[in-house]
Protein backbone atom coordinates (compact mmCIF):
# COMPACT_ATOMS: atom_id res chain seq x y z
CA UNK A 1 0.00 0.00 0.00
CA UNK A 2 1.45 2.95 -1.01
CA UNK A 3 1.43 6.73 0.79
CA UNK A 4 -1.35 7.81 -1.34
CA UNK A 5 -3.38 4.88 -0.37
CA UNK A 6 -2.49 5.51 3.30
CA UNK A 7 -3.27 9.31 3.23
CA UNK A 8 -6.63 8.45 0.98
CA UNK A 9 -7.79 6.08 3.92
CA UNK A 10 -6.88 8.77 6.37
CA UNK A 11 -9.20 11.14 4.47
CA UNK A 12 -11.65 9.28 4.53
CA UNK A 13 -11.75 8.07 8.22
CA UNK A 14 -11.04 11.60 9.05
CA UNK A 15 -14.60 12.85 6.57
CA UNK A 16 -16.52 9.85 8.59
CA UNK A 17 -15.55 11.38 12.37
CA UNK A 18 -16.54 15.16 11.53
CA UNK A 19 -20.38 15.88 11.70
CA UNK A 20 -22.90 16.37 8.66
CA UNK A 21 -22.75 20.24 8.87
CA UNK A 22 -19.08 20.41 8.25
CA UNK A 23 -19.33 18.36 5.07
CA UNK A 24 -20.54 21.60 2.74
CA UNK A 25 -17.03 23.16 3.69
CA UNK A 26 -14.60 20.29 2.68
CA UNK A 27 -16.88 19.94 -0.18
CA UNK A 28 -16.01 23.31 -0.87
CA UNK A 29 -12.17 23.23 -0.34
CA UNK A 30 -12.12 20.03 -2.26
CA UNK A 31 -13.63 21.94 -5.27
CA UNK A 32 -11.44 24.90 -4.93
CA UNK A 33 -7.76 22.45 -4.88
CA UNK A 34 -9.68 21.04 -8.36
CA UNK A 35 -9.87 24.11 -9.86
CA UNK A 36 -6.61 25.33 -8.71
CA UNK A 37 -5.07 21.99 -10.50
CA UNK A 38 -7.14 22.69 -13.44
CA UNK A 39 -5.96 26.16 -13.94
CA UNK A 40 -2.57 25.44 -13.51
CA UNK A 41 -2.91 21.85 -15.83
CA UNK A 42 -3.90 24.38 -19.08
CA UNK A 43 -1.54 27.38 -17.83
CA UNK A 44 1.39 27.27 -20.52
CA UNK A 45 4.71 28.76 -18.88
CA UNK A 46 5.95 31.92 -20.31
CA UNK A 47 8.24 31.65 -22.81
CA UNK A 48 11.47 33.21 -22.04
CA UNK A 49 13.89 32.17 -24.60
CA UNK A 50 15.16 35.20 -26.39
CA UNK A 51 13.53 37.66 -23.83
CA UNK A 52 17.13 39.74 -24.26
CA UNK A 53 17.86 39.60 -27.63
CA UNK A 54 19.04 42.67 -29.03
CA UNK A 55 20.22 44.16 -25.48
CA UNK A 56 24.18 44.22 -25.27
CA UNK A 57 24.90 44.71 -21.40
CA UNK A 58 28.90 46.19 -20.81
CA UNK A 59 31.12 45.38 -17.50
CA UNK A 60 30.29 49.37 -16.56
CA UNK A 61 25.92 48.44 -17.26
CA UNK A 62 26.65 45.67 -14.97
CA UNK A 63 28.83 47.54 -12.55
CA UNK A 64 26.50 50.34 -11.67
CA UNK A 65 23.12 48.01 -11.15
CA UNK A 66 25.09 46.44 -8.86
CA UNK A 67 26.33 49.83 -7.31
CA UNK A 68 22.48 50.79 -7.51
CA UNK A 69 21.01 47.75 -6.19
CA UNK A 70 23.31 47.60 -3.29
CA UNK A 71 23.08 51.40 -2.40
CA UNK A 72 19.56 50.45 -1.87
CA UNK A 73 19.77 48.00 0.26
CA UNK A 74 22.44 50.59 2.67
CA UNK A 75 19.64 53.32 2.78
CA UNK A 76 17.03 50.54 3.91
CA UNK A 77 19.36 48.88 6.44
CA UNK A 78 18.71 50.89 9.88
């Protein structure tokens, strides 16, 4: 018996201890995980390939957004 078997039967024993009124609100929950899976199953992922074509970045671009990002963080730190 595998984990998902076990955790399945513990579901289920756990459903048959809680009383009838409670059963509308898993019911919900379980409906809301489905359509979380279902939006995510037909979500594609971004393509990103090529995103900085064109854009030639120098030692001295590179230099000060690190000198920028970092001067940031100083003026934050207290």
């Amino acid at each position: 018996m595998g984990i998902h078997a076990t955790t399945k039967e513990q579901i289920i024993h756990a459903l048959d201890e809680l009383p009838p009124e409670s059963l509308h609100k898993v019911w919900q929950f379980l409906d809301s995980l489905r359509f979380k899976n279902q939006e995510r199953a037909h979500e594609p992922a971004p393509a990103l390939g090529g995103l900085l074509d064109g854009y030639r970045f120098t030692e001295e671009d590179i230099a000060q957004a690190r000198r920028e990002m970092w001067g940031r963080v100083d003026e934050s730190t207290p």
